[in-house]
Protein backbone atom coordinates (compact mmCIF):
# COMPACT_ATOMS: atom_id res chain seq x y z
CA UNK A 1 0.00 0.00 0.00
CA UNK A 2 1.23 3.69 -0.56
CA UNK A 3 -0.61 6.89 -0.59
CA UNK A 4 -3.69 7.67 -2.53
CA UNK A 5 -1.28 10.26 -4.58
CA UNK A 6 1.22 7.70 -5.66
CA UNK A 7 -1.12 4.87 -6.45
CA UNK A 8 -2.57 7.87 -8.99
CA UNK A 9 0.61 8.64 -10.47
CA UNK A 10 1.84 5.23 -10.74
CA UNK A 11 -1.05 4.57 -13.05
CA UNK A 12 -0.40 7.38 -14.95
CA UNK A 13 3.05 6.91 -15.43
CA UNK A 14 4.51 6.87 -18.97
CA UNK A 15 8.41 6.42 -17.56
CA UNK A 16 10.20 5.13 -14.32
CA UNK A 17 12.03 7.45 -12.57
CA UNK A 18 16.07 7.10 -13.79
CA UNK A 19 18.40 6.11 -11.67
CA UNK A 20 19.52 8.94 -9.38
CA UNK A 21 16.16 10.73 -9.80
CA UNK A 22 13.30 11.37 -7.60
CA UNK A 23 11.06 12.03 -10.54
CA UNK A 24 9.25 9.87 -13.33
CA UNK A 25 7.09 11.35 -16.36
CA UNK A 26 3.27 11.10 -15.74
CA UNK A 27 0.44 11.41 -18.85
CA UNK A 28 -2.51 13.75 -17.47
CA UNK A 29 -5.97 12.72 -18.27
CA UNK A 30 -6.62 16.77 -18.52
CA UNK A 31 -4.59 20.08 -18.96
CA UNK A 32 -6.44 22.60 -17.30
CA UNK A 33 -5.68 26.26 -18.60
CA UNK A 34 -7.15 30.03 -19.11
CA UNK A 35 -5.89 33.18 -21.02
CA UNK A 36 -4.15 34.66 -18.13
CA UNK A 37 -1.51 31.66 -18.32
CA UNK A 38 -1.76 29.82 -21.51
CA UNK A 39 -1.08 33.29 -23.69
CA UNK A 40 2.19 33.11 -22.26
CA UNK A 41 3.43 30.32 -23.70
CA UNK A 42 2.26 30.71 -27.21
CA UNK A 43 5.00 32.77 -28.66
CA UNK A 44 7.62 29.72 -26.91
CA UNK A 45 5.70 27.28 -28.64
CA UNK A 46 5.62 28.53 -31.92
CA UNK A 47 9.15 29.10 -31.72
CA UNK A 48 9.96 25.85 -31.04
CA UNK A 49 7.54 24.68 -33.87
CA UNK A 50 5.96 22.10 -31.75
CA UNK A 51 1.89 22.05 -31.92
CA UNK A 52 -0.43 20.67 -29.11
CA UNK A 53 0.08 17.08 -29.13
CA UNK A 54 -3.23 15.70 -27.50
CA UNK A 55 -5.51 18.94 -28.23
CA UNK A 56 -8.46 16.70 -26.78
CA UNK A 57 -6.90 16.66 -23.36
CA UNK A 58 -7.32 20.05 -23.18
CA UNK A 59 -9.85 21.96 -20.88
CA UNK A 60 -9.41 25.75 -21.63
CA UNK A 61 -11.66 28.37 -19.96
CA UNK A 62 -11.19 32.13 -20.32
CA UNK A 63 -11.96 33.42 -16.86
CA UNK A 64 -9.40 35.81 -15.78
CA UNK A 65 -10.05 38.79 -18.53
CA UNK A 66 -13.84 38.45 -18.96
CA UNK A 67 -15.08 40.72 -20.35
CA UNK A 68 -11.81 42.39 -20.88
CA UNK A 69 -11.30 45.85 -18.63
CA UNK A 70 -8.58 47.12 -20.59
CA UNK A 71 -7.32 47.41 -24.05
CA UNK A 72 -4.47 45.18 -23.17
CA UNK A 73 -6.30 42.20 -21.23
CA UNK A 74 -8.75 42.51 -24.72
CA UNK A 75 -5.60 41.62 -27.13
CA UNK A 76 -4.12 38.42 -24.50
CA UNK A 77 -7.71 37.10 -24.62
CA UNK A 78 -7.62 37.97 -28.38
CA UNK A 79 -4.23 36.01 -28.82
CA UNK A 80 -5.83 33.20 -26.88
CA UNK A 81 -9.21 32.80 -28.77
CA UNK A 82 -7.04 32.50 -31.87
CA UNK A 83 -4.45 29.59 -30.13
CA UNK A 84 -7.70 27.82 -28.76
CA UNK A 85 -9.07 28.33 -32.74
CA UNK A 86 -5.50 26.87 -34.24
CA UNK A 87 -4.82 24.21 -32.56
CA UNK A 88 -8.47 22.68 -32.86
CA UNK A 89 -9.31 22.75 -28.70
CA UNK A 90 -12.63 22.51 -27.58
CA UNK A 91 -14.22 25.99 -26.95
CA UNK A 92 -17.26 24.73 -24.48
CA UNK A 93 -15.78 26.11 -21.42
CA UNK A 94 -14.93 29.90 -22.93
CA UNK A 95 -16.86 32.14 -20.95
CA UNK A 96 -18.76 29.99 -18.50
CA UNK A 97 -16.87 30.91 -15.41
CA UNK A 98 -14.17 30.01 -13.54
CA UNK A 99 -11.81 27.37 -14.81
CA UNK A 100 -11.60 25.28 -11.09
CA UNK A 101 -15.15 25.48 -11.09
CA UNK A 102 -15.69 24.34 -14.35
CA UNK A 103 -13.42 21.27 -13.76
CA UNK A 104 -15.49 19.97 -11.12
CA UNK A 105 -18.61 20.26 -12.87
CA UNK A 106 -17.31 18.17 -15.73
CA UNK A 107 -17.51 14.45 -15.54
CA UNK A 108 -13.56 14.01 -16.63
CA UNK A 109 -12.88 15.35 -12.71
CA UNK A 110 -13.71 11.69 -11.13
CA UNK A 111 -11.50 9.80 -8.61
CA UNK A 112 -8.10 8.49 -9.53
CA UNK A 113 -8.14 11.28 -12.47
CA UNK A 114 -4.81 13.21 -12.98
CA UNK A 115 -5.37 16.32 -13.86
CA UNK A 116 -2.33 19.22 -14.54
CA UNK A 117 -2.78 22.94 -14.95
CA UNK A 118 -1.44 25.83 -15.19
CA UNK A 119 -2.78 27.94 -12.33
CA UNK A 120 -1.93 26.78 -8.74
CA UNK A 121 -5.29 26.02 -7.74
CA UNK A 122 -5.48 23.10 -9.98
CA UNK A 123 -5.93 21.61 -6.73
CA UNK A 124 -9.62 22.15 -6.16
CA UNK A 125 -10.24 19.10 -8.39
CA UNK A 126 -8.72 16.94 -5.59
CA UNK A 127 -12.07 17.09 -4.21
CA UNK A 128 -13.17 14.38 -5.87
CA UNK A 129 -10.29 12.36 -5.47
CA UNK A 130 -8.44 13.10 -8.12
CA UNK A 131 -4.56 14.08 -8.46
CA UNK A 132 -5.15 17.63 -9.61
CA UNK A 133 -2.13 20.10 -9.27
CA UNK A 134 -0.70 23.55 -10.65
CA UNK A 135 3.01 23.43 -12.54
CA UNK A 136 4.84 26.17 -14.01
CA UNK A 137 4.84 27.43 -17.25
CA UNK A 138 7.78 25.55 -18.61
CA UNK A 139 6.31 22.19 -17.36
CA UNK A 140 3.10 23.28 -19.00
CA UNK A 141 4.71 24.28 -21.90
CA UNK A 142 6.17 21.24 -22.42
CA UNK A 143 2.85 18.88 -21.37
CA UNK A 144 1.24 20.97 -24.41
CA UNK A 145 4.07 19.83 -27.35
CA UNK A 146 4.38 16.22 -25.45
CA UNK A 147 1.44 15.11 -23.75
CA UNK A 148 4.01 14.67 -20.88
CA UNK A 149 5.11 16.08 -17.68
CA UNK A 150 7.57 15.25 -15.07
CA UNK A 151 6.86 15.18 -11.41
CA UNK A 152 8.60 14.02 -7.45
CA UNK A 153 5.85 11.63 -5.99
CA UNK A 154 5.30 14.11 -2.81
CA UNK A 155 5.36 12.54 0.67
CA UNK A 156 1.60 12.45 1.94
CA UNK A 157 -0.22 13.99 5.54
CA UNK A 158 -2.96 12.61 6.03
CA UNK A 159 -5.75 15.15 7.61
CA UNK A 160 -8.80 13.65 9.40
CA UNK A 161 -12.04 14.68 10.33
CA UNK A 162 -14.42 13.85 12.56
CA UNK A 163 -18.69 15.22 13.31
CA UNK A 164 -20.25 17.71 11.72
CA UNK A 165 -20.66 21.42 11.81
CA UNK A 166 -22.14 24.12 13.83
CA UNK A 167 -24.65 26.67 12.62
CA UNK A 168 -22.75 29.06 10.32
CA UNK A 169 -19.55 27.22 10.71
CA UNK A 170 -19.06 26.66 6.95
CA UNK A 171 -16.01 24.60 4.74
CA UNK A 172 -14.10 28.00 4.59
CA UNK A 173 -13.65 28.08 8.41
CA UNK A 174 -12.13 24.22 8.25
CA UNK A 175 -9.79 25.33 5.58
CA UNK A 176 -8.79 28.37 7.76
CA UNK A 177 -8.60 26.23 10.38
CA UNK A 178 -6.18 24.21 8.06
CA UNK A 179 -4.05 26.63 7.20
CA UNK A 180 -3.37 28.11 10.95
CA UNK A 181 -2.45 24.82 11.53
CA UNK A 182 0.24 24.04 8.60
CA UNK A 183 1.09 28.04 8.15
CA UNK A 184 1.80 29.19 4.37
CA UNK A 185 4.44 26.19 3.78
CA UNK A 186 3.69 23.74 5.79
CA UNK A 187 2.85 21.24 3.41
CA UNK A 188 5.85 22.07 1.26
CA UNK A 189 5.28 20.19 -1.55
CA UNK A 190 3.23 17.46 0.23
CA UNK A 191 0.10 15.74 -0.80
CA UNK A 192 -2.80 16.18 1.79
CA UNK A 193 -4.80 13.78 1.97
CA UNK A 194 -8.41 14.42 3.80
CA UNK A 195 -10.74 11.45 5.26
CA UNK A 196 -13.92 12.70 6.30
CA UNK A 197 -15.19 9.83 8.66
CA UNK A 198 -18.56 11.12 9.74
CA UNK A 199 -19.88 12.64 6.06
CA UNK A 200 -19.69 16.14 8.09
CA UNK A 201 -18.46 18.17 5.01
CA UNK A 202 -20.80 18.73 1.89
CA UNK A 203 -18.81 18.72 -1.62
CA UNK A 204 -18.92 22.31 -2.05
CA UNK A 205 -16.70 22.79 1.33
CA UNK A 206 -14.47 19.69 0.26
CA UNK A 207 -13.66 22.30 -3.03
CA UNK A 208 -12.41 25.18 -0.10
CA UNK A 209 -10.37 22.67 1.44
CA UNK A 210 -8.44 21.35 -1.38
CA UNK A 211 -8.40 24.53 -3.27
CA UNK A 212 -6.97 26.07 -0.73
CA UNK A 213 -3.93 23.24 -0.10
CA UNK A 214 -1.94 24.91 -2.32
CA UNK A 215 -2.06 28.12 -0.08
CA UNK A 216 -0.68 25.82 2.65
CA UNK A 217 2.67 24.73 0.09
CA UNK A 218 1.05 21.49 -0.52
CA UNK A 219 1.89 20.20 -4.15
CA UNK A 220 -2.18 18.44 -3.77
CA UNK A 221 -4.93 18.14 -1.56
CA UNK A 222 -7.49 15.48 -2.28
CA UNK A 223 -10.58 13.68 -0.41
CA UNK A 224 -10.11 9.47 0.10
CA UNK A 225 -13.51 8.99 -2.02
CA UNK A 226 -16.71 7.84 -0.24
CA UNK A 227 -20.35 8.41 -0.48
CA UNK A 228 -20.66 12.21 -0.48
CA UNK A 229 -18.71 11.72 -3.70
CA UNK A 230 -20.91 9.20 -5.14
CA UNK A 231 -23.75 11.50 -4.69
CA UNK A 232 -22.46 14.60 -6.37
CA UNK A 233 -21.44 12.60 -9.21
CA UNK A 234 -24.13 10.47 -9.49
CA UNK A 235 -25.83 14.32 -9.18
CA UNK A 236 -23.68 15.38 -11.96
CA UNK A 237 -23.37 12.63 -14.34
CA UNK A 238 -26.45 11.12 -13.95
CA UNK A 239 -24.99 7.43 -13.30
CA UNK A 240 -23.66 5.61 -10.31
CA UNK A 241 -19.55 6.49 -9.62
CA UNK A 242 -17.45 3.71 -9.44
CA UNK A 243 -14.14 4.32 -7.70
CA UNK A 244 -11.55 2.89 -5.70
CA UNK A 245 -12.16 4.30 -2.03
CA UNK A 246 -8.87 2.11 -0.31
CA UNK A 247 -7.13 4.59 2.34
CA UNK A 248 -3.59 5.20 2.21
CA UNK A 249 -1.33 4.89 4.74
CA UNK A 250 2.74 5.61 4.86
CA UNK A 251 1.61 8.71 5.88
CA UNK A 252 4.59 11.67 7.72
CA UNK A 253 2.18 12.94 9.48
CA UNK A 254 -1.36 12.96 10.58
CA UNK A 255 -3.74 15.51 12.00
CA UNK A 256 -7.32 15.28 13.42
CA UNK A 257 -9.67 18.14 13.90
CA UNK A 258 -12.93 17.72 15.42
CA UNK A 259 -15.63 19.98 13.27
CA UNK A 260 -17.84 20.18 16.14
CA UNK A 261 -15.37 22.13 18.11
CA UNK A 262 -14.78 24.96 15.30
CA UNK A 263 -15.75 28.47 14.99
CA UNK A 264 -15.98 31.08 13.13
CA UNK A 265 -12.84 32.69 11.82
CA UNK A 266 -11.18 35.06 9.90
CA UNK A 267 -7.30 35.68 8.56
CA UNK A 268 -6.49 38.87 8.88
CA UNK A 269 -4.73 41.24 6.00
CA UNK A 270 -1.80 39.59 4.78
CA UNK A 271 -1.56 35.81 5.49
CA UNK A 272 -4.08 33.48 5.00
CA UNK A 273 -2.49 31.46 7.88
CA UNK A 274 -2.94 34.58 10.66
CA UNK A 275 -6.15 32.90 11.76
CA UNK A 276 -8.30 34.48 14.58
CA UNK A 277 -11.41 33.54 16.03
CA UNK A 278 -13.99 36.46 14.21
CA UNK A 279 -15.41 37.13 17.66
CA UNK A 280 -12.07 38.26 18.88
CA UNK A 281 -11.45 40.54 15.52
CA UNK A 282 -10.83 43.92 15.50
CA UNK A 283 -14.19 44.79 14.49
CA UNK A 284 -12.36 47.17 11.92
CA UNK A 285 -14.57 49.00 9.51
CA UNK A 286 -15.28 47.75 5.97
CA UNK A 287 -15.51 48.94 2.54
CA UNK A 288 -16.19 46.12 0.87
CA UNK A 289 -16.89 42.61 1.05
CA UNK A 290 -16.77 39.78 -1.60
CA UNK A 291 -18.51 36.84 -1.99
CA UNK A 292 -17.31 34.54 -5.43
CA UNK A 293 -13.78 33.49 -6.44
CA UNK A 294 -12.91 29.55 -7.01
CA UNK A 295 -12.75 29.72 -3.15
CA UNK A 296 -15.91 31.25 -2.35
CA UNK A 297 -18.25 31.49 -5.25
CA UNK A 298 -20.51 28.56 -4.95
CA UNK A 299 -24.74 27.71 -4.90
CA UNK A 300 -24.06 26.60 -0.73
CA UNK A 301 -21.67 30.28 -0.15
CA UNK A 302 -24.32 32.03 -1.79
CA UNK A 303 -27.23 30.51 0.47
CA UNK A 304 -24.74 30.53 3.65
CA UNK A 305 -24.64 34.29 2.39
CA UNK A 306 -28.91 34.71 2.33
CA UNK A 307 -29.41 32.58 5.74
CA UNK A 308 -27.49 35.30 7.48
CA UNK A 309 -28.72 38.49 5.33
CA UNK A 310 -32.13 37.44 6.02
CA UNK A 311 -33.77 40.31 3.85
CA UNK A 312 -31.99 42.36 5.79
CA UNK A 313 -30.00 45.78 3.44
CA UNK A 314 -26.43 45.91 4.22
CA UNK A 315 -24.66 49.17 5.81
CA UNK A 316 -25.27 52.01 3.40
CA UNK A 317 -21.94 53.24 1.46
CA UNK A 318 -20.76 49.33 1.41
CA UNK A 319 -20.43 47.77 -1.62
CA UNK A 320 -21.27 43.65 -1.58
CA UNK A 321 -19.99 42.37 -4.70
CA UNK A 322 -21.33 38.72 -5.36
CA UNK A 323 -19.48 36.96 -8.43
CA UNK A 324 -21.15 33.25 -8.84
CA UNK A 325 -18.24 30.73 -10.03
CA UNK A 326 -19.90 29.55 -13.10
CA UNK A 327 -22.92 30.56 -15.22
CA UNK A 328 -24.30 27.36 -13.91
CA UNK A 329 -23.98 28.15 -10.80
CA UNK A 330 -25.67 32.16 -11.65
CA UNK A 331 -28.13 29.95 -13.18
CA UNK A 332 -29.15 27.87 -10.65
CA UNK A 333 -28.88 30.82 -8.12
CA UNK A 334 -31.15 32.66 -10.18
CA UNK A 335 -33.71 29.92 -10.65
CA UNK A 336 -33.94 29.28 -7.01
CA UNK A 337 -34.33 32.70 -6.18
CA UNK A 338 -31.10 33.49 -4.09
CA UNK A 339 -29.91 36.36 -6.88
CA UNK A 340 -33.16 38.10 -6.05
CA UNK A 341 -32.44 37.73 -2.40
CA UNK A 342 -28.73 38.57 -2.78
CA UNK A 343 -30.17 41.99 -4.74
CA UNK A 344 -32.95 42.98 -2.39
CA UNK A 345 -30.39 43.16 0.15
CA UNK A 346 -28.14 45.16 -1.62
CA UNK A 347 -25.91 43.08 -3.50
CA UNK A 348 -24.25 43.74 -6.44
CA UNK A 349 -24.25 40.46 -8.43
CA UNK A 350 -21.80 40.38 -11.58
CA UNK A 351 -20.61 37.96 -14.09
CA UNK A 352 -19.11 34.88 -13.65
CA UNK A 353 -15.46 35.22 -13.80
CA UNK A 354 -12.09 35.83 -11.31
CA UNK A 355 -13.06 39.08 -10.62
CA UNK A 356 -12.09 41.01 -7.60
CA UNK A 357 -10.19 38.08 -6.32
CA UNK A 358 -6.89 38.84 -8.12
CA UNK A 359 -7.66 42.39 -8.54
CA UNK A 360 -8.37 42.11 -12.16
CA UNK A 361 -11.34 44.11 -11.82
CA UNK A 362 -15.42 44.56 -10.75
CA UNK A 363 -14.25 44.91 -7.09
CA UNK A 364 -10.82 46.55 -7.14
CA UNK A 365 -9.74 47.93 -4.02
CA UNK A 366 -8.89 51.81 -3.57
CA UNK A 367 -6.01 52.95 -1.17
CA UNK A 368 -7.03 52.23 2.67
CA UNK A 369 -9.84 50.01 1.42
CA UNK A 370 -10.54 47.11 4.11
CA UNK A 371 -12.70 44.22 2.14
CA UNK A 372 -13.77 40.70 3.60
CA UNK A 373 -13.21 38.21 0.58
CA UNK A 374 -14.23 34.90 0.72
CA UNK A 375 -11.38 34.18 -1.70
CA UNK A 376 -8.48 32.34 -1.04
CA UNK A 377 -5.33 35.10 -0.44
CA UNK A 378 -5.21 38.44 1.46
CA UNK A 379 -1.53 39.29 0.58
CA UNK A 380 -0.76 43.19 -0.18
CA UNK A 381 -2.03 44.09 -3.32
CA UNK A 382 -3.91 41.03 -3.87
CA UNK A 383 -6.64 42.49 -5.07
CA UNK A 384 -6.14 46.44 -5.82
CA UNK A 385 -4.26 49.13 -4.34
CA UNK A 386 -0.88 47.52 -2.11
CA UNK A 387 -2.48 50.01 1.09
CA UNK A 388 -5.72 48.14 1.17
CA UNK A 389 -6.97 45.23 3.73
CA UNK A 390 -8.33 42.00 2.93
CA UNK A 391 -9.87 39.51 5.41
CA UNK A 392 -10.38 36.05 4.23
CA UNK A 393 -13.70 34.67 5.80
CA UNK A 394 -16.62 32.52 4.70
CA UNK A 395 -19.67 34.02 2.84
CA UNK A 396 -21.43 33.67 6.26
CA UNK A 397 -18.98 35.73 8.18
CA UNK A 398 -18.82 37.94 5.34
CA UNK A 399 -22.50 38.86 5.30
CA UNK A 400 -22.23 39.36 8.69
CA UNK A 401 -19.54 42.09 7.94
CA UNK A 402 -22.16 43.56 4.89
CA UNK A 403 -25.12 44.09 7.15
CA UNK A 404 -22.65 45.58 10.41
CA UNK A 405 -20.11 47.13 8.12
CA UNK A 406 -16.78 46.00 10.22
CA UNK A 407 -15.64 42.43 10.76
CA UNK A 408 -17.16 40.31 12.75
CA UNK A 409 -19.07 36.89 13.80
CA UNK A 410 -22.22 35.57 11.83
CA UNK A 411 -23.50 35.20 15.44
CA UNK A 412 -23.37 38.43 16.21
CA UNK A 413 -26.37 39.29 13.80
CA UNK A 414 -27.91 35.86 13.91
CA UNK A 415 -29.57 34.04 16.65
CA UNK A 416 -28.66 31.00 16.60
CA UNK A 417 -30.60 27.97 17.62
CA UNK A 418 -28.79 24.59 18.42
């Protein structure tokens, strides 16, 4: 028995590691990429005169420049539209939200998958126990003119959990918990594999948790398979999943968190690992606060987002920006009612794309500007102006912040009944 992680790239592996290396050469059932990385590479790739090799392993979204803000975002999503266009990849996933998002909803994301891309959080796709990681642009640009890519089996952690939530104790707070735990690099380029041994996390937190593994220096996160996977893909696909749901074991180092005993948090401006109880924050006053990103931009952080608005209007002068993660997602928001809900209470609710959460625009912050982001990083300059704030929180925490305008606990404008 090994790890979850190696038994994955084992299978996928087109080359033994040669003698005196750590690494072997894996074939990826899926290349994940967008404009914002992909246009890079083009001009390197003509130049060598190399073409994609396996075009049908591609899943390309555009999702970073949409619609374009500036002349110059307009002409590298031009340059990309016309790569996609050459080289014969599919163009269903152009303009239908984020690319993370997007992977899960597509029935190629399935346990024991390997998926590469080039963005970091690749790793969101892990939630369905698949090996789905970010690599650099040279690794990428050689996966495109191969259908190859080289990578170190990482040492696996194993992370388990046991019981279920509290009322407005969401995913986001378990991957916050997560990451003042490990710190920014303390799963340097580990695989973290999560066992869930009471069902007490739905799929959409599962995506927080192993989208945000890469924030913790982990190479992957994934979940050991199990029957809240069988139900969203059985949800998705329409047929019954079968998988291999075997636990690992040679595992470094294990760590158990109990759900029941979490709260609430929040990281404060500048580390996603500085991790306070939202209680015991500053109460600081806001300017803005963000619901959407591949973090944060779910159905379930939209309706953790209504339970606590509750009709209510937010704090006049604030702006609430709400970006769903995919137009099927803003679809089924919409049909359901939660946009109109979102809107009556003051939301503005814009189209699906990164957005705010890498400061590419609809949500930039100003100088000074303190915004609670359910996104996944709060370093300087993340997401406007180097002088403003960012608080990473869940959509519940951040309504809470909408309706008070400064940071604080969902409980403090929710009663809560246990």
């Amino acid at each position: 028995m090994s790890s979850i992680t190696a038994r994955i790239l084992a299978a996928h592996a087109s080359a033994k590691a040669t003698e005196g290396s750590q690494y072997i050469a894996v074939e990826p059932d899926v290349v994940l990429g967008h404009e914002a990385t992909i246009a890079l590479l083009i001009g390197r790739l003509r130049k060598a005169g190399r073409r994609v090799k396996y075009p049908e392993r591609c899943f390309f979204a555009a999702d970073h420049f949409v619609p374009p803000a500036s002349a110059e975002r307009a002409s590298i999503l031009n340059a990309y539209l016309r790569f996609v266009d050459e080289e014969n990849i599919s163009k269903d996933q152009l303009f239908q939200g984020i690319s993370h998002q997007l992977m899960v909803e597509d029935a190629r994301c399935k346990p024991g998958a390997l998926i590469a891309g080039a963005d970091s959080h690749t790793t969101m796709a892990g939630a369905l126990g698949a090996f789905a990681a970010g690599f650099g642009s040279t690794d990428i640009l050689g996966l495109l003119a191969t259908g190859k890519v080289w990578v170190k089996t990482p040492e696996a952690m194993a992370i388990r959990f046991t019981g279920q939530l509290r009322p407005h104790v969401t995913g986001k707070d378990v991957a916050l918990e997560v990451m003042r735990q490990l710190g920014e690099g303390g799963g340097c380029y580990r695989a973290i594999e999560y066992y869930d041994a009471d069902a007490g996390l739905s799929m959409a937190a599962r995506m927080t948790l192993t989208n945000m593994a890469v924030d913790c220096g982990a190479k992957n996160g994934l979940f050991v398979p199990d029957k809240v996977t069988a139900a969203y893909i059985s949800e998705r696909d329409g047929e019954v999943a079968a998988f291999d749901d075997a636990p690992g074991d040679g595992y470094v180092e294990e760590i158990h968190i109990d759900l029941e005993r979490l709260l609430p948090v929040v990281a404060r401006p500048g580390s996603p690992a500085d991790v306070i109880h939202a209680a015991n924050a500053s109460g600081e006053a806001v300017d803005q606060v963000f619901i959407g990103s591949c973090c944060g931009g779910r159905l379930e952080d939209m309706h953790q987002a209504v339970a606590v608005l509750q009709g209510r209007r937010i704090k006049p002068g604030l702006r609430l920006v709400v970006t769903p993660a995919s137009v099927a997602v803003y679809q089924a928001a919409i049909e359901d009612g939660t946009v109109s809900s979102l809107m009556a209470s003051g939301a503005m609710v814009t189209a699906s794309s990164c957005g705010a959460c890498g400061g590419i625009d609809k949500g930039i912050l100003g100088p000074g500007e303190v915004c609670v982001s359910t996104s996944n990083r709060n370093f300087r300059g993340r997401m406007g102006d180097p002088d403003a704030r960012i608080y990473l929180a869940s959509a519940a925490t951040a309504a809470a912040a909408a309706l008070t305008g400064y940071v604080c606990a969902p409980d403090d404008v929710v009663e809560v009944s246990r």
